[in-house]
Protein backbone atom coordinates (compact mmCIF):
# COMPACT_ATOMS: atom_id res chain seq x y z
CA UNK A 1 0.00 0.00 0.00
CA UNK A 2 1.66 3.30 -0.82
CA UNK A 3 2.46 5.66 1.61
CA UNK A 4 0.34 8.78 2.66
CA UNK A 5 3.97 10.99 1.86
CA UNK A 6 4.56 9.11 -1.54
CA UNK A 7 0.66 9.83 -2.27
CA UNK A 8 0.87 13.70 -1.34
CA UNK A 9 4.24 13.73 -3.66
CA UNK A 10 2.45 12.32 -6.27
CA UNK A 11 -0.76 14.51 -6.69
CA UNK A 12 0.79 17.09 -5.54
CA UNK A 13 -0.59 17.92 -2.18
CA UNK A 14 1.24 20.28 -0.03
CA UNK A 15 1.01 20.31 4.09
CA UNK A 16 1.52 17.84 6.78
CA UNK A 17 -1.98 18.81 9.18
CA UNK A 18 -3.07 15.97 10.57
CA UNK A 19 -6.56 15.80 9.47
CA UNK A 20 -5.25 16.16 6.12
CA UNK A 21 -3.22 13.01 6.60
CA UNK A 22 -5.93 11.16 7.73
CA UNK A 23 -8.25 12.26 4.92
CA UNK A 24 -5.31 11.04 2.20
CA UNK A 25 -4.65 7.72 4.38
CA UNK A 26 -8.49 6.73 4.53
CA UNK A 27 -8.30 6.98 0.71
CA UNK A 28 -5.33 5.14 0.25
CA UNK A 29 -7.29 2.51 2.41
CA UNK A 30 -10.60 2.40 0.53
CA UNK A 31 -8.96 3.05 -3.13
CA UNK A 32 -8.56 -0.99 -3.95
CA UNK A 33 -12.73 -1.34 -2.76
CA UNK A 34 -15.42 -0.47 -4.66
CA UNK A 35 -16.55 1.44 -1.69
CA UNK A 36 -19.10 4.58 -2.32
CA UNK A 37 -17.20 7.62 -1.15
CA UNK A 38 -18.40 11.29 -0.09
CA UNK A 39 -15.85 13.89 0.26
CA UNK A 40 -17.37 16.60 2.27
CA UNK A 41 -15.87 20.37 3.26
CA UNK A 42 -15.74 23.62 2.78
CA UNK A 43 -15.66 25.05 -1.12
CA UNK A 44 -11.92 25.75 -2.41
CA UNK A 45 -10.23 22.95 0.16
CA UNK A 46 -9.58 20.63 -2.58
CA UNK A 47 -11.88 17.90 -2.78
CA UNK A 48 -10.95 17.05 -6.11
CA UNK A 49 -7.75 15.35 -4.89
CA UNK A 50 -9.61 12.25 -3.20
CA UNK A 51 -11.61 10.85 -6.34
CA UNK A 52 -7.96 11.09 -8.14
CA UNK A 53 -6.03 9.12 -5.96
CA UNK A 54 -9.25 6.37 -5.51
CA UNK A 55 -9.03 5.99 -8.85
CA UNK A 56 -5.07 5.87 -9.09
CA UNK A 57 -4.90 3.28 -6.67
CA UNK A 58 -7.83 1.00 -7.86
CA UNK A 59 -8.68 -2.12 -10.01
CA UNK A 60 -10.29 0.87 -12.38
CA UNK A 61 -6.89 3.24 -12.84
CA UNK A 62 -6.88 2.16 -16.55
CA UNK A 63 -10.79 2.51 -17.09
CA UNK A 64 -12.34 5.85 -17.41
CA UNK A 65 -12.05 9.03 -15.09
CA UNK A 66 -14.87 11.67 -15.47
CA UNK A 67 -15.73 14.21 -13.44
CA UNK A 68 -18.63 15.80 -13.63
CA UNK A 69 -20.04 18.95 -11.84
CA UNK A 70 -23.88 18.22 -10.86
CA UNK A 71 -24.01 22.08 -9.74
CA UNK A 72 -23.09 23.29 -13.41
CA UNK A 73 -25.73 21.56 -15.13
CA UNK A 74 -29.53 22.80 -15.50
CA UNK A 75 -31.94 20.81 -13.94
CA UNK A 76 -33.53 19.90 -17.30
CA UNK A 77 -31.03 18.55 -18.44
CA UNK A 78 -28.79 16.71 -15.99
CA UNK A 79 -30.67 13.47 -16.59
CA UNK A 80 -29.85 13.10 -20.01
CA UNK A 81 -25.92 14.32 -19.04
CA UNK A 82 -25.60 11.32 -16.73
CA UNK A 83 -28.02 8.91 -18.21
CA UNK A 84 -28.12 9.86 -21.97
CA UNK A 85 -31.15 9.57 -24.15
CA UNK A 86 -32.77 8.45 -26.97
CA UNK A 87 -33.54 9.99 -30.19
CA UNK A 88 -36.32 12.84 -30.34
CA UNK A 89 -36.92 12.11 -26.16
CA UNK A 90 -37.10 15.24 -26.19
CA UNK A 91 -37.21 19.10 -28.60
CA UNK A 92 -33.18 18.80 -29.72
CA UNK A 93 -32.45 15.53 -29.09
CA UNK A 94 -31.78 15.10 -32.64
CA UNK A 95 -29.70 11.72 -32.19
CA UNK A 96 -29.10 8.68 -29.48
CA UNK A 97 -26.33 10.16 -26.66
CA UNK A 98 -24.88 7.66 -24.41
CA UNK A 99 -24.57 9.29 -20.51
CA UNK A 100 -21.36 9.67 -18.43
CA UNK A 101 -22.49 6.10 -16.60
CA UNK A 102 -22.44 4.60 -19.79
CA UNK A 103 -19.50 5.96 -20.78
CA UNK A 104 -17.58 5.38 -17.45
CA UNK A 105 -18.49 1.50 -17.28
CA UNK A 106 -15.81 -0.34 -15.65
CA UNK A 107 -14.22 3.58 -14.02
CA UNK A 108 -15.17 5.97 -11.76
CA UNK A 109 -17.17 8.70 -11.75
CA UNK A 110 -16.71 11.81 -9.57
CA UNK A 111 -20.14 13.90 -8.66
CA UNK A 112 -18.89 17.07 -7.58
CA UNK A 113 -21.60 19.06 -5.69
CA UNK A 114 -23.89 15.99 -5.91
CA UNK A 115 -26.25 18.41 -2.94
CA UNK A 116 -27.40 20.20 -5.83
CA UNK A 117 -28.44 17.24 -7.76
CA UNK A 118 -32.91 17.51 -8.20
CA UNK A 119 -34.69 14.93 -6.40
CA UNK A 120 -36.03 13.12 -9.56
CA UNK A 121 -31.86 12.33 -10.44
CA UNK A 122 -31.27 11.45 -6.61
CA UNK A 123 -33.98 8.63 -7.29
CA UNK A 124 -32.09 7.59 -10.74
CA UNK A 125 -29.04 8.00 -8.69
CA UNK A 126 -29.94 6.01 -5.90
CA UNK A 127 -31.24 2.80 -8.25
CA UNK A 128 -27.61 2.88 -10.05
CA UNK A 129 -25.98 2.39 -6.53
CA UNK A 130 -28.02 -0.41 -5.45
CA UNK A 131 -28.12 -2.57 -9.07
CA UNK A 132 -25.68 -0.63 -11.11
CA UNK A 133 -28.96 -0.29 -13.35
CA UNK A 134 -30.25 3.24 -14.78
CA UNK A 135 -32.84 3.65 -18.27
CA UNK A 136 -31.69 6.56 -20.94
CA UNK A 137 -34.25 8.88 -20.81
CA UNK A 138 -37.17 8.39 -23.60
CA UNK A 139 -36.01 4.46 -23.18
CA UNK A 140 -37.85 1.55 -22.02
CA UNK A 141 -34.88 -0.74 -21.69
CA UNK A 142 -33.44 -1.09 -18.64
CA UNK A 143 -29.30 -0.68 -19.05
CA UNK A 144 -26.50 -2.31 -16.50
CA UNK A 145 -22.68 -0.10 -15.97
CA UNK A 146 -20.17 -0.92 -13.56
CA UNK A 147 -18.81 2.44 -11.74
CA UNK A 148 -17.21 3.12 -8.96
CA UNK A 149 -18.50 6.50 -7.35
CA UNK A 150 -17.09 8.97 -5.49
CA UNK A 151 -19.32 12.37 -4.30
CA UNK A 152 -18.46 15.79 -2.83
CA UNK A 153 -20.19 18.74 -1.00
CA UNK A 154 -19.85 21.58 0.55
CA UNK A 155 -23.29 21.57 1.69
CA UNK A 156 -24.63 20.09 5.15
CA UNK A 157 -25.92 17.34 4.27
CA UNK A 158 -28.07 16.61 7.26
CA UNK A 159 -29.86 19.83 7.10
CA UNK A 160 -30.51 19.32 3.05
CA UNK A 161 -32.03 15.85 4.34
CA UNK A 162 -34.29 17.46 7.03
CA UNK A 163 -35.20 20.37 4.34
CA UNK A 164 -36.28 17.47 2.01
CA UNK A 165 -33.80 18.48 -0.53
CA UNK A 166 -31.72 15.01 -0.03
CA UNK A 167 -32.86 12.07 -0.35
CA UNK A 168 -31.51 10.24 2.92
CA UNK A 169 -31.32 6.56 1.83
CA UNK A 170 -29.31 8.16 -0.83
CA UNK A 171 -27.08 10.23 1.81
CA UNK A 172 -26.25 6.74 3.47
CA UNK A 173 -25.72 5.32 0.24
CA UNK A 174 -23.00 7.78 -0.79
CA UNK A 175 -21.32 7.78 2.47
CA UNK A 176 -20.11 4.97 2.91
CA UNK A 177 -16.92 6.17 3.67
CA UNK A 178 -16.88 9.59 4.49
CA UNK A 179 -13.51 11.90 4.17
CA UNK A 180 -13.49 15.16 5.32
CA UNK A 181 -11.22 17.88 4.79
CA UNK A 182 -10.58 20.49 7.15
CA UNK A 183 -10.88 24.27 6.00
CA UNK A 184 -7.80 26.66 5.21
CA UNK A 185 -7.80 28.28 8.74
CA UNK A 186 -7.78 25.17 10.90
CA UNK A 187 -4.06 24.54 9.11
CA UNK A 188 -2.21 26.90 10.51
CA UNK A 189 1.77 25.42 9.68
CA UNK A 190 0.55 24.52 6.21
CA UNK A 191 -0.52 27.91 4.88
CA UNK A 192 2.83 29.20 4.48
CA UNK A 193 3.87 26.27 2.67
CA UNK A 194 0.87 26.47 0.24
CA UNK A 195 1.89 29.98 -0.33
CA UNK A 196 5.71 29.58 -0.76
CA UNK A 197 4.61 26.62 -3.33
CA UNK A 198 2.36 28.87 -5.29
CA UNK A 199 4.70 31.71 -5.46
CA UNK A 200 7.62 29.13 -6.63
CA UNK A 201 4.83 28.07 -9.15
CA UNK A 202 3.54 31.75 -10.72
CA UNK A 203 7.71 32.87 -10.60
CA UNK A 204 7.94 29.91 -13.09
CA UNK A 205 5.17 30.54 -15.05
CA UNK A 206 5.61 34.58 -15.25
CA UNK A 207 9.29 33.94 -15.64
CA UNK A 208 10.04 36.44 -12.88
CA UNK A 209 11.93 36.21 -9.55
CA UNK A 210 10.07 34.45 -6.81
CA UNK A 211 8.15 36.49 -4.19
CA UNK A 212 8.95 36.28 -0.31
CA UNK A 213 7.13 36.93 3.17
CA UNK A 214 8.88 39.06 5.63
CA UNK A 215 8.07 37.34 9.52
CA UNK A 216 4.91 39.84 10.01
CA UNK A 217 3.28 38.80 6.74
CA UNK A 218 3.36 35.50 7.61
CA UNK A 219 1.54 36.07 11.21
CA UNK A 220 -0.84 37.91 9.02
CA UNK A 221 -1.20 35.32 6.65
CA UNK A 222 -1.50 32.62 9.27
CA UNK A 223 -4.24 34.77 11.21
CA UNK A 224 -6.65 35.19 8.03
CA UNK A 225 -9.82 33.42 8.06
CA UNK A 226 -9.50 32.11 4.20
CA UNK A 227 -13.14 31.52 3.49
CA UNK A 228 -11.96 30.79 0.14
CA UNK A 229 -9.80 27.84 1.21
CA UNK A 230 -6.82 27.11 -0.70
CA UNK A 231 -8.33 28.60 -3.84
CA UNK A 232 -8.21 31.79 -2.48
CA UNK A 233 -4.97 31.46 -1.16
CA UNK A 234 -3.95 30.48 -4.42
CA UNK A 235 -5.47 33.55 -5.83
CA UNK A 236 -3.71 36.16 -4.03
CA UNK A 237 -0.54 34.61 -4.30
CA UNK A 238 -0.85 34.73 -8.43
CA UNK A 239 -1.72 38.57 -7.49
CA UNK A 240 0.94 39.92 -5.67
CA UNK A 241 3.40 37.70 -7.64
CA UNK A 242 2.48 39.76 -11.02
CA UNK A 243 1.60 43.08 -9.45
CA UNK A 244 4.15 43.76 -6.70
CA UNK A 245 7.98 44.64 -8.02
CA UNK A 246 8.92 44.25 -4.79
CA UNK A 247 9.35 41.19 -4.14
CA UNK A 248 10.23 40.33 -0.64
CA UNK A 249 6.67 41.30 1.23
CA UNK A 250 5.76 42.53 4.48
CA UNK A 251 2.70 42.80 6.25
CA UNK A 252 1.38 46.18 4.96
CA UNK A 253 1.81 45.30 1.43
CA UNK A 254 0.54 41.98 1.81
CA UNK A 255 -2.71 43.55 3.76
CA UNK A 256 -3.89 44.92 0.73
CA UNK A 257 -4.50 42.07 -0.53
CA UNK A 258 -6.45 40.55 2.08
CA UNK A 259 -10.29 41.27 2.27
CA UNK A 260 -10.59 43.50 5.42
CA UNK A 261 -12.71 41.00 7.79
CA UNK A 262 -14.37 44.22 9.36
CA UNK A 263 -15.19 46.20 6.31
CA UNK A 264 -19.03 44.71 6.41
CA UNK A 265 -19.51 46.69 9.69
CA UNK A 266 -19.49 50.11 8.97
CA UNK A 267 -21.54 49.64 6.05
CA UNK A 268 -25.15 49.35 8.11
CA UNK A 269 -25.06 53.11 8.94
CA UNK A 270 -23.23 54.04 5.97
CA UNK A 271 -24.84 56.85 3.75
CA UNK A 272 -23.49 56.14 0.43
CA UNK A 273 -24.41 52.11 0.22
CA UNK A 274 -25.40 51.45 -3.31
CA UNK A 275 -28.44 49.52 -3.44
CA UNK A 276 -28.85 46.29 -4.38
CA UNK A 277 -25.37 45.28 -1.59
CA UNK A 278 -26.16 41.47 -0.61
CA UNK A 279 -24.32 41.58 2.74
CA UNK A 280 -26.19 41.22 5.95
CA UNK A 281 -24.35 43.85 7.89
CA UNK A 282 -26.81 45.22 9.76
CA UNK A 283 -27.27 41.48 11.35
CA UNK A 284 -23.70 41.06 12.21
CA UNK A 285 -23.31 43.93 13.99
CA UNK A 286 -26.31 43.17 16.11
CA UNK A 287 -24.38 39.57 16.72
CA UNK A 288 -20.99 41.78 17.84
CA UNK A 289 -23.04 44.01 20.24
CA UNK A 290 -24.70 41.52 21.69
CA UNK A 291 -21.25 39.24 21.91
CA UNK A 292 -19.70 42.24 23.37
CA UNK A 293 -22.41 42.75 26.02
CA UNK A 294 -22.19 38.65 26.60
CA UNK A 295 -18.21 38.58 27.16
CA UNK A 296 -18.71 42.05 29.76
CA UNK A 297 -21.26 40.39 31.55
CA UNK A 298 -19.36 36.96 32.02
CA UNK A 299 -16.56 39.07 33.20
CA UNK A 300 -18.35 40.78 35.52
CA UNK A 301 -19.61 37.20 36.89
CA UNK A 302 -16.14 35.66 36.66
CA UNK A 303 -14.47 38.94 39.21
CA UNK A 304 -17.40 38.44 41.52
CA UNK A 305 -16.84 35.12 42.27
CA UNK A 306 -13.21 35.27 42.67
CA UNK A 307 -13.95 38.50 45.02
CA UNK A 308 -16.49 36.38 46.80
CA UNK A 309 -14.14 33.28 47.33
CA UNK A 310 -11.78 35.28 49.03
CA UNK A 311 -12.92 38.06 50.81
CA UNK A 312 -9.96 39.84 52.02
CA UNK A 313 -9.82 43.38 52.04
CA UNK A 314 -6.05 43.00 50.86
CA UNK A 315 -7.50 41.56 47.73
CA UNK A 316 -10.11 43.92 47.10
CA UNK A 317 -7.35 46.78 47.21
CA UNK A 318 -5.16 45.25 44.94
CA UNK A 319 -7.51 45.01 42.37
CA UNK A 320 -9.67 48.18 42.84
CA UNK A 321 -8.53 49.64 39.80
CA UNK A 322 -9.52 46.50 37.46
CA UNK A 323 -13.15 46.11 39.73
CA UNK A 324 -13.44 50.02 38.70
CA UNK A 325 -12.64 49.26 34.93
CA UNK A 326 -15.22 46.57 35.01
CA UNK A 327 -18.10 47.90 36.77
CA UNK A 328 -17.71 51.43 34.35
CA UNK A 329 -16.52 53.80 36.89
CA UNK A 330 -13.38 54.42 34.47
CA UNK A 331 -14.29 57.21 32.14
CA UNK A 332 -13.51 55.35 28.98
CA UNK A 333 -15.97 52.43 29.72
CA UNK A 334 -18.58 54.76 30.59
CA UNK A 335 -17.50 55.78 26.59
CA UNK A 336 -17.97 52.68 25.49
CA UNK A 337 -21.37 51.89 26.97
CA UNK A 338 -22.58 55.31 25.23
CA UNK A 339 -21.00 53.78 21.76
CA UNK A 340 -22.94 50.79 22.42
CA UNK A 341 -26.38 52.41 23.52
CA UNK A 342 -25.95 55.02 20.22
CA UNK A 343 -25.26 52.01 17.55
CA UNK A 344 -27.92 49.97 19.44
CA UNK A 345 -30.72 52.90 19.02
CA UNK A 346 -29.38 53.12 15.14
CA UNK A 347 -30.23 49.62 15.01
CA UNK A 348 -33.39 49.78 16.58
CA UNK A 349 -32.51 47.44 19.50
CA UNK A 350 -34.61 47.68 22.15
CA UNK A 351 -33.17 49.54 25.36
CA UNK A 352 -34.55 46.39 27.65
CA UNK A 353 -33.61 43.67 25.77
CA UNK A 354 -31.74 41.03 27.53
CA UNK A 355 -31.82 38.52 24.62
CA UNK A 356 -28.29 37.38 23.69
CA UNK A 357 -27.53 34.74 21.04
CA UNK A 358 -26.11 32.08 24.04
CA UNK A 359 -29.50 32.30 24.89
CA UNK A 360 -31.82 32.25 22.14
CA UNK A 361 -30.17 30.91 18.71
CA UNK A 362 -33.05 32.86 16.56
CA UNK A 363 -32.70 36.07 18.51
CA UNK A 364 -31.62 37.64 15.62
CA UNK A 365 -34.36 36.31 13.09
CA UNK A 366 -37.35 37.29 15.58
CA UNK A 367 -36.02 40.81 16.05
CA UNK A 368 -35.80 41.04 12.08
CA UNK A 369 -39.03 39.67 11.20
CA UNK A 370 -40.42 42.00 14.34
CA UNK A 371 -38.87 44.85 12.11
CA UNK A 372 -39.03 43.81 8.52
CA UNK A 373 -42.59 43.15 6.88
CA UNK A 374 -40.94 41.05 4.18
CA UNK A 375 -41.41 37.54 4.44
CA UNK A 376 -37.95 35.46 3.98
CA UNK A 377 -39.82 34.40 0.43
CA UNK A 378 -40.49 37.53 -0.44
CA UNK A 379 -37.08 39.04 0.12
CA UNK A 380 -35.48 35.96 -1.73
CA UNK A 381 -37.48 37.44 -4.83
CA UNK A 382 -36.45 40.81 -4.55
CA UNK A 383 -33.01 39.86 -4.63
CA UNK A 384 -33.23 37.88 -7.60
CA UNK A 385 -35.35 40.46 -9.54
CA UNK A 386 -33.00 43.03 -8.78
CA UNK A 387 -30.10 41.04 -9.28
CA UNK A 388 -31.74 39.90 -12.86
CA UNK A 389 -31.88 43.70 -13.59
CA UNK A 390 -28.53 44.66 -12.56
CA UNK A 391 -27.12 41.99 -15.12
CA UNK A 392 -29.84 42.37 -17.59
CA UNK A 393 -31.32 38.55 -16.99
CA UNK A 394 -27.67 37.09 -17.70
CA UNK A 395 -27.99 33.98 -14.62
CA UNK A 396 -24.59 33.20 -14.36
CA UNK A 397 -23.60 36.60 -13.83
CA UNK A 398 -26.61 37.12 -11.25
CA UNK A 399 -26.28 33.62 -9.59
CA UNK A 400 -22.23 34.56 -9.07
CA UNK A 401 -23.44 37.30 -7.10
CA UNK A 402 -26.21 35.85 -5.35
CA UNK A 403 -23.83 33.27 -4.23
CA UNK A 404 -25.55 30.17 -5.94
CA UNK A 405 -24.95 27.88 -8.47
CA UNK A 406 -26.73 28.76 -12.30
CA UNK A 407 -28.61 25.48 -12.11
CA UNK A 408 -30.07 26.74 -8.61
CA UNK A 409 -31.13 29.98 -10.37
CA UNK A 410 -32.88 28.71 -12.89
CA UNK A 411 -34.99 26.40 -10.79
CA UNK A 412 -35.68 29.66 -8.12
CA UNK A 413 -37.03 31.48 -11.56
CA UNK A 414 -39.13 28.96 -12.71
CA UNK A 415 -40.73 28.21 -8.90
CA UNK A 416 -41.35 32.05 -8.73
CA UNK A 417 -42.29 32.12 -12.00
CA UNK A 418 -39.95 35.45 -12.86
CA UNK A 419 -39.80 36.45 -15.92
């Protein structure tokens, strides 16, 4: 059995995190089964790497690969791309098409974002798994294939199940084996490495020298959040390697860069917001005031007890001045609680409320609803009206900025029935 560092050297997989080992070694282990696999985490982490080195370790490495991207593909006509069909099934289907199943027999197919697949294809889906069986569509005649397959999300699946949007026999049909990968930010000592390798990478490529991190970038590297994953990582490495002349990098220059994780705040009492912004800024900040309040009030708790448990006057003197800063008889508390109490009445948050997320985890949707007329329906339609506008009806452009996949878009048009 190869190795999990031969297997990384191979496909090219940079870092030594430990959940990233064990995601690579529990492929290496199921690869010579034909096993049903789901990859599952965040978007840009790099599922695509498992299916490859399944298939480059199995029976199947000299059968067919495909790949194919369930989220890409409209609803009406994702059947017929995994299934095929017959002549005149339906208005274009000028000539027989054999499906990826057929044309994978005896290799694997990957389903990337197989939680977007409709609920008609999970049942199609679902009857290939347990028989290896599936009918073109327009056919009568039941066809046999012999895949191996491997899925990916990014989507919870157990909440798509309760929604109704997953079938669940299918979930436990997939899964199998489930590998996860862990996010971006949860590999702290592999991030540089990532980056070094893509800078090595884009130097080649641009034919220019390589770029460098100074100590400080690399703490500020290391502390970003990367909701991109290793995508965006990738990303911003290609764009300081072609824009920057400099080219060892510090922290301010690399800051640029990086998208500033506060920059969504200011914009809820901002007087120049362009309409049509996405974001939901005004509900974070409510989260952050009400966090703030939390953390002041389990301080408060936390000084009273100690204070409590020993009672000595000699304590109590020594820390007078942090009891002061805590209760708010230092001047620049007392500051604070007025910058609070002013972005709370620009909110609308009521003066009394003693509602915190720890305590109630649809605080924030009550309050909303309390204040917005708008049903969550409603709203979901505005956006993609507006959205529609802005991009004069082109859906991918308006389903990249809505944040969901074209296929999703089109079936959110036709249940409204936008035109």
């Amino acid at each position: 059995m190869e190795s999990v560092q031969a297997t990384k050297q191979r496909f090219g997989i940079i870092g030594n995190d430990p959940a990233l080992n064990r995601a690579i070694e529990k492929a290496i282990q199921v690869a010579p089964t034909d096993i049903s696999v789901l990859v599952t985490g965040e978007s840009g982490v790099g599922k695509e790497s498992i299916p490859r080195i399944i298939h480059a370790l199995s029976h199947r490495k000299h059968a067919k690969y495909i790949a194919v991207n369930c989220g890409a593909i409209p609803e009406g006509t994702i059947d017929s791309e995994l299934f095929g069909h017959e002549k005149g099934a339906f208005t274009g289907a000028t000539a027989t098409r054999s499906g990826y199943f057929e044309e994978a027999d005896g290799g694997t197919i990957f389903l990337d974002e197989v939680g977007e697949l409709p609920l008609t294809t999970q049942v199609r889906l679902l009857r290939v798994l347990e028989n290896g069986e599936f009918i073109k569509v327009g056919s009568s005649k039941v066809q046999k294939t012999n895949v191996r397959i491997v899925a990916a999300t990014n989507v919870n699946m157990f909440d798509a199940i309760k929604k109704e949007k997953f079938r669940e026999d299918l979930f436990y049909r997939l899964s199998t084996v489930d590998i996860n990968l862990p996010p971006l930010r949860d590999r702290d000592e592999d991030i540089h490495l990532l980056f070094r390798k893509f800078a090595s990478d884009f130097a080649l490529k641009y034919k220019m020298p390589t770029i460098r991190l100074e100590d400080d970038a690399v703490r500020l590297l290391q502390s970003h959040r990367w909701p991109g994953n290793i995508r965006q990582l990738r990303n911003i490495a290609e764009q300081i390697s072609v824009i920057e002349q400099k080219r060892t990098i510090d922290a301010n220059i690399l800051r640029e860069y990086l998208p500033d994780r506060t920059s969504q705040l200011p914009a809820v009492v901002s007087s120049d917001k362009k309409e049509g912004d996405f974001s939901n800024e005004r509900e974070i900040l409510y989260k952050v005031l009400f966090d703030m309040k939390g953390d002041l009030n389990d301080l408060k708790k936390l000084t009273l007890e100690l204070l409590q448990h020993n009672d000595s006057e000699k304590v109590k003197d020594e820390n007078q001045g942090l009891i002061n800063k805590i209760y708010g008889d230092d001047e620049e508390i007392e500051m604070f609680e007025e910058e609070l109490e002013e972005k709370a009445r620009i909110l609308h948050i009521p003066e009394n409320s003693t509602v915190t997320p720890k305590e109630d985890k649809y605080a924030f949707a009550e309050e909303i609803q309390e204040e917005e007329p708008l049903s969550l329906q409603d709203k979901e339609i505005e956006l993609i009206k507006k959205s529609l506008e802005r991009h004069r009806g082109k859906r991918k452009l308006a389903a990249d900025e809505l944040g969901i996949s074209e296929r999703t878009l089109y079936r959110k048009i036709k249940q409204y029935d936008l035109k």
